[in-house]
C-alpha atoms as a PDB file:
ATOM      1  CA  UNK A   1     -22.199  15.189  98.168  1.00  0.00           C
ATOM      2  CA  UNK A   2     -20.484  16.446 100.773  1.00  0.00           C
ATOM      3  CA  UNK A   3     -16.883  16.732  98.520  1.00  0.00           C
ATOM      4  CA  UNK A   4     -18.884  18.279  95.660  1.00  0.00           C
ATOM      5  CA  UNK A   5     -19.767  21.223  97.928  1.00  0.00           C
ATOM      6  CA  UNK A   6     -15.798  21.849  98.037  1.00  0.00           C
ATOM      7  CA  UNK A   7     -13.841  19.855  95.134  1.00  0.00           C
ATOM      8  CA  UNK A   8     -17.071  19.292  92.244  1.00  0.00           C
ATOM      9  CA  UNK A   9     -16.611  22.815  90.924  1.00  0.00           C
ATOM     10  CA  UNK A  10     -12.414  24.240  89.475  1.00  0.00           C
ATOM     11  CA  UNK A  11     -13.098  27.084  91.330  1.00  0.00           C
ATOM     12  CA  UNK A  12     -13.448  25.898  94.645  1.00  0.00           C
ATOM     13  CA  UNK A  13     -11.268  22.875  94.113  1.00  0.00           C
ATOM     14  CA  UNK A  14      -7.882  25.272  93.372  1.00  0.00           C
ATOM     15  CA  UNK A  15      -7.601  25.493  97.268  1.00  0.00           C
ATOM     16  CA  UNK A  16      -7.983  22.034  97.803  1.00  0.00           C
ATOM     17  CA  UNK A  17      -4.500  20.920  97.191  1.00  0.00           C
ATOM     18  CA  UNK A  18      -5.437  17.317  98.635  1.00  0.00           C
ATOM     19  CA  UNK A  19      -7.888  15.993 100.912  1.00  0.00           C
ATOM     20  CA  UNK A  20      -7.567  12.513 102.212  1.00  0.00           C
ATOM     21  CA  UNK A  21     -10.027  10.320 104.454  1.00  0.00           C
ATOM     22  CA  UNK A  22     -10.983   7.059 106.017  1.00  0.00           C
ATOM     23  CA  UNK A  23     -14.895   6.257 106.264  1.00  0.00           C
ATOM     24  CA  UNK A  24     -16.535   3.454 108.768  1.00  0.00           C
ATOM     25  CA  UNK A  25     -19.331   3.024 106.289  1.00  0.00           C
ATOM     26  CA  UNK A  26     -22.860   1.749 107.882  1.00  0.00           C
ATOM     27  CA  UNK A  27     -23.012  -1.800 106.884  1.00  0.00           C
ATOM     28  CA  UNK A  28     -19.484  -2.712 105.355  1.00  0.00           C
ATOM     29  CA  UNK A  29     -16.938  -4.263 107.300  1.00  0.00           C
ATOM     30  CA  UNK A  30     -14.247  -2.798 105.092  1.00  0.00           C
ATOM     31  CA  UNK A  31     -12.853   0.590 104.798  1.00  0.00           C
ATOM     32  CA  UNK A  32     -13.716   3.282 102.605  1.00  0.00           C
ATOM     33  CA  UNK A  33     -10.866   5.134 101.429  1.00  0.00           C
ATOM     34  CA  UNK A  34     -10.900   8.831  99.800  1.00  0.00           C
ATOM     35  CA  UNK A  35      -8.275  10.423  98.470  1.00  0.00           C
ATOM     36  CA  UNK A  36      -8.154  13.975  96.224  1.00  0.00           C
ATOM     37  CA  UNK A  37      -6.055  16.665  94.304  1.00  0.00           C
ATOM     38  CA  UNK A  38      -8.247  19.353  93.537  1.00  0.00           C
ATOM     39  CA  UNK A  39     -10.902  17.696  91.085  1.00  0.00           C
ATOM     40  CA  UNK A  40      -9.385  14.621  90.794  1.00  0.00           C
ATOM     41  CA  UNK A  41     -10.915  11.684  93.397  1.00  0.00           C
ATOM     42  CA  UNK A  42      -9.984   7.935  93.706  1.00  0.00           C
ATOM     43  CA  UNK A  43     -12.583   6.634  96.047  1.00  0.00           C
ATOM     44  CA  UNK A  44     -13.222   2.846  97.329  1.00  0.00           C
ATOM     45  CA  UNK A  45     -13.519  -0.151  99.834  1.00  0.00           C
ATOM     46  CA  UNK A  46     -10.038  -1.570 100.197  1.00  0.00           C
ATOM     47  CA  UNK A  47      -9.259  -3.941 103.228  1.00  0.00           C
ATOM     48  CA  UNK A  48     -11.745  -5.225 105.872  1.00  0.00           C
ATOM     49  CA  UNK A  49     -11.394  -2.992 109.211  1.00  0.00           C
ATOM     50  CA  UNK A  50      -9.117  -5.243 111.673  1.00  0.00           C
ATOM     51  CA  UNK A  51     -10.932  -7.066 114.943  1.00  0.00           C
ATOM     52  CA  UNK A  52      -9.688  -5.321 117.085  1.00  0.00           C
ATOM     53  CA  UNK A  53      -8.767  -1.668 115.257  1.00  0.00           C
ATOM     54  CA  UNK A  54     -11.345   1.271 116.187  1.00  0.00           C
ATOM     55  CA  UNK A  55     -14.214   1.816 113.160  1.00  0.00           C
ATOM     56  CA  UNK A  56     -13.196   5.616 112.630  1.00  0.00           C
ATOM     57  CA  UNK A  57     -13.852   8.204 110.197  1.00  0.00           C
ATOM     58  CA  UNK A  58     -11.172  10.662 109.536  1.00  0.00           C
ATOM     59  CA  UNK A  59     -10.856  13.375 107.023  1.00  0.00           C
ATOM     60  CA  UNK A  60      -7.781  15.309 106.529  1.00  0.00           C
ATOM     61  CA  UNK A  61      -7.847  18.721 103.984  1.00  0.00           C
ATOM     62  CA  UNK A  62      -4.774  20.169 102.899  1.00  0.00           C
ATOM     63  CA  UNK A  63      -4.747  23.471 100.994  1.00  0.00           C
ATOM     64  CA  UNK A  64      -5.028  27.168 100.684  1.00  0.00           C
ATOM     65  CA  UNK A  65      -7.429  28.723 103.316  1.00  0.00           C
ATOM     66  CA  UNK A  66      -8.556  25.255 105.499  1.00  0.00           C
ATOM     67  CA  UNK A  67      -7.827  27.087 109.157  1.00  0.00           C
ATOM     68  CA  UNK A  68     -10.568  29.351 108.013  1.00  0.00           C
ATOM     69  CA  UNK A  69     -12.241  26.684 106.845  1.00  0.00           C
ATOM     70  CA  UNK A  70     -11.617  24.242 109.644  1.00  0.00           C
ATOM     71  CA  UNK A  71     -15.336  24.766 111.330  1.00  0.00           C
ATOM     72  CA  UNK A  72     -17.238  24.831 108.174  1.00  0.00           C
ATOM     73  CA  UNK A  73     -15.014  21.727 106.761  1.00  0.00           C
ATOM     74  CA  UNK A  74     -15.744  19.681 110.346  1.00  0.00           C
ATOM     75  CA  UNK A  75     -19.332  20.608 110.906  1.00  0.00           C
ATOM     76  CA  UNK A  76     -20.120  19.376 107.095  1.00  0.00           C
ATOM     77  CA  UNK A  77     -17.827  15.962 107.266  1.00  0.00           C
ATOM     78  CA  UNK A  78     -19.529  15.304 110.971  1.00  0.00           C
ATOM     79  CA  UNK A  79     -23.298  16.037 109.382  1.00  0.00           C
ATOM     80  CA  UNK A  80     -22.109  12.764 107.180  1.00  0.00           C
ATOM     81  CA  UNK A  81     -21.897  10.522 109.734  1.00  0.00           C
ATOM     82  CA  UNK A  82     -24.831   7.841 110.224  1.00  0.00           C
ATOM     83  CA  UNK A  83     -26.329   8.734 113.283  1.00  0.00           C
ATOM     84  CA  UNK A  84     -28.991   5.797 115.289  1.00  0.00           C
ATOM     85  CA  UNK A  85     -31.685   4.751 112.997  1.00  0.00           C
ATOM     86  CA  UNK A  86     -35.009   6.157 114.160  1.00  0.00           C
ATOM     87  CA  UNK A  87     -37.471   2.704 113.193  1.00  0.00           C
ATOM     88  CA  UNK A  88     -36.887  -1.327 113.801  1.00  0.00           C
ATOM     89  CA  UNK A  89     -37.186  -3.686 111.852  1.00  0.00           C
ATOM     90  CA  UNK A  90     -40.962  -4.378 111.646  1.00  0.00           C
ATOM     91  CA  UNK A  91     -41.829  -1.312 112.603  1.00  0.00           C
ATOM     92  CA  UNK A  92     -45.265  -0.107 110.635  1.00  0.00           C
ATOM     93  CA  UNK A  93     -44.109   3.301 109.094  1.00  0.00           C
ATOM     94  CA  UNK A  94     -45.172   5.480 106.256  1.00  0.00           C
ATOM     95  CA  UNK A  95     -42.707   4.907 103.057  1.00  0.00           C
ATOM     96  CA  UNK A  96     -42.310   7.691 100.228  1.00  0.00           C
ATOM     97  CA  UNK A  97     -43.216   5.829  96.916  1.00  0.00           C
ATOM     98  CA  UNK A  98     -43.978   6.880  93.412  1.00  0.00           C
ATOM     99  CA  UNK A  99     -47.537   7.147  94.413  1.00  0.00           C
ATOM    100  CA  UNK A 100     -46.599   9.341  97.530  1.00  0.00           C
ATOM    101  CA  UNK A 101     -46.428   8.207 101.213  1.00  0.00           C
ATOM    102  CA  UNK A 102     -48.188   4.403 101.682  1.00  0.00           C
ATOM    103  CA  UNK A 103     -48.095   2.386 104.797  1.00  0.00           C
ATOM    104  CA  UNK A 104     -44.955   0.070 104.810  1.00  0.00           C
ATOM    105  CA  UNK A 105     -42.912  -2.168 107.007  1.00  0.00           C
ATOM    106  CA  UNK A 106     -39.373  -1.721 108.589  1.00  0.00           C
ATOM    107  CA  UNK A 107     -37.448  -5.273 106.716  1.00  0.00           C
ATOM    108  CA  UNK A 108     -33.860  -4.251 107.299  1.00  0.00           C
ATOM    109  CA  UNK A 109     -31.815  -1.880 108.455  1.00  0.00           C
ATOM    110  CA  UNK A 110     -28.817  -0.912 106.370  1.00  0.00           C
ATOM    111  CA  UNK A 111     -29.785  -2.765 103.339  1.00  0.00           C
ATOM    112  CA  UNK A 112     -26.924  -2.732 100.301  1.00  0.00           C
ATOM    113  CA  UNK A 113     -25.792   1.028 102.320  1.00  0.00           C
ATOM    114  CA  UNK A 114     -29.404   2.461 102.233  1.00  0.00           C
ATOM    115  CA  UNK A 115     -30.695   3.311 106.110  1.00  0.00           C
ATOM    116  CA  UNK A 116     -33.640   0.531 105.909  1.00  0.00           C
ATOM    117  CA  UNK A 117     -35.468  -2.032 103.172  1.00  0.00           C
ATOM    118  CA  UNK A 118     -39.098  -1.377 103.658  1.00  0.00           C
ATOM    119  CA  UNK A 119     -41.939  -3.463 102.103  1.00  0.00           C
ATOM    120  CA  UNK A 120     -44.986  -1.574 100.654  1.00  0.00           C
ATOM    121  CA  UNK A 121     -47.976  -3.424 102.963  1.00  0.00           C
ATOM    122  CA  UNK A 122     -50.451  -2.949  99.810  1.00  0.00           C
ATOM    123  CA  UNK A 123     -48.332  -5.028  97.029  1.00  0.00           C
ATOM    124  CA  UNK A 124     -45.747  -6.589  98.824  1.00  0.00           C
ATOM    125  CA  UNK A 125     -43.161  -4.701  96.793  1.00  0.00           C
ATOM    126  CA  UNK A 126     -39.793  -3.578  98.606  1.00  0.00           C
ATOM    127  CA  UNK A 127     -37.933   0.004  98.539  1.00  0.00           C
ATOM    128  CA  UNK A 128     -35.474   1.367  99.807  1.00  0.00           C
ATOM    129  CA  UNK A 129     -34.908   4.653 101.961  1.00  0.00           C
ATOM    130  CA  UNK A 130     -31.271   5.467 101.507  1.00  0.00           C
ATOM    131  CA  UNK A 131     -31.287   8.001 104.085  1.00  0.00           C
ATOM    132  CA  UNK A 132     -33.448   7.995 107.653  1.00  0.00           C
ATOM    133  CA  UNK A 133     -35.165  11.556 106.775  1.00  0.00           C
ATOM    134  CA  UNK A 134     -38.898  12.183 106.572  1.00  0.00           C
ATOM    135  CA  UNK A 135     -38.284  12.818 102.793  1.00  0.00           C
ATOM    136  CA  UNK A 136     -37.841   8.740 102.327  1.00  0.00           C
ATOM    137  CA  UNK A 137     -39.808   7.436 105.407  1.00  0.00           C
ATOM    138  CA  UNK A 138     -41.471   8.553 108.425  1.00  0.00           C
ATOM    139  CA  UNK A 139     -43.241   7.369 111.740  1.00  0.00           C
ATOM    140  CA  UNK A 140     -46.831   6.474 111.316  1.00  0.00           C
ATOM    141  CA  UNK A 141     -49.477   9.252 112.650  1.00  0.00           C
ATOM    142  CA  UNK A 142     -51.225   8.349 115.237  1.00  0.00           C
ATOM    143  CA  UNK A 143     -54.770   7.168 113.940  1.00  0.00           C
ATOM    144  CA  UNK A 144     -52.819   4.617 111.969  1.00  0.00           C
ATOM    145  CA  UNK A 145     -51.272   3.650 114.429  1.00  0.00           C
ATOM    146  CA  UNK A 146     -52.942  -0.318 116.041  1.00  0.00           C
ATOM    147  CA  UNK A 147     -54.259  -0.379 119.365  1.00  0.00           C
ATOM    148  CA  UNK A 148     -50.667  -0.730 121.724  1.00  0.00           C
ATOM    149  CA  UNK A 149     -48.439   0.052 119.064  1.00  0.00           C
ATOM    150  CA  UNK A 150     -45.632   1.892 120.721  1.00  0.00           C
END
């Protein structure tokens, strides 16, 4: 989403002569590679990230205008990266659902790249929230919280 903002649209993308990038992504021990000319984007996961070679995520722009740009360009490509997940796993939380927010369970964290696998306490049924934000899941209010639940 991030990329859209810059390459998605041929107006924007003119400036953006290439961009290239190497992403530590949450949950995958190899690395996901980015590269661009203008529009035009080849993205995967290529090799597996060596022992003993630092998980990094690096994002080069080359183009018309990217000093100007540099702050905007960092700030955005920084706001992409994962930060500490806010629940456990079996943490009681509330989970967004087609019927709205329902008590759930924390099952995983980093499930198939989503933040957390929660199961719906009512049915049993598991979702996922593919990003820690209130708009997927969210901590329990207090009155349904149990007696010495932290």
């Amino acid at each position: 989403m991030f990329l859209d903002n810059y390459i998605g649209e041929e107006e924007t993308a003119k400036d953006f002569l290439r961009v290239k990038g190497v992403v530590n992504v949450a949950s995958s021990d190899r690395m996901f590679v980015i590269q661009c000319v203008h529009m035009l984007r080849n993205q995967s996961f290529t090799k597996p990230w060596d022992k003993d070679q630092k998980r990094e995520n690096r994002m080069i722009f080359i183009g018309r205008g990217m000093q100007q740009r540099r702050k905007e360009l960092t700030e955005g490509f920084m706001a992409c990266i994962a930060k500490p997940l806010r629940f456990n796993v079996g943490d009681k939380v509330l989970a967004n659902t087609e019927d709205g927010y329902v008590e759930a369970k924390i099952l995983r964290q980093w499930d198939e790249f989503n933040a957390y696998r929660i199961e719906v306490l009512s049915d049993g049924c598991n979702v996922h929230a593919p990003m820690d934000d209130d708009r997927f899941v969210m901590e329990l209010p207090p009155t349904l919280k149990p007696k010495g639940y932290k």
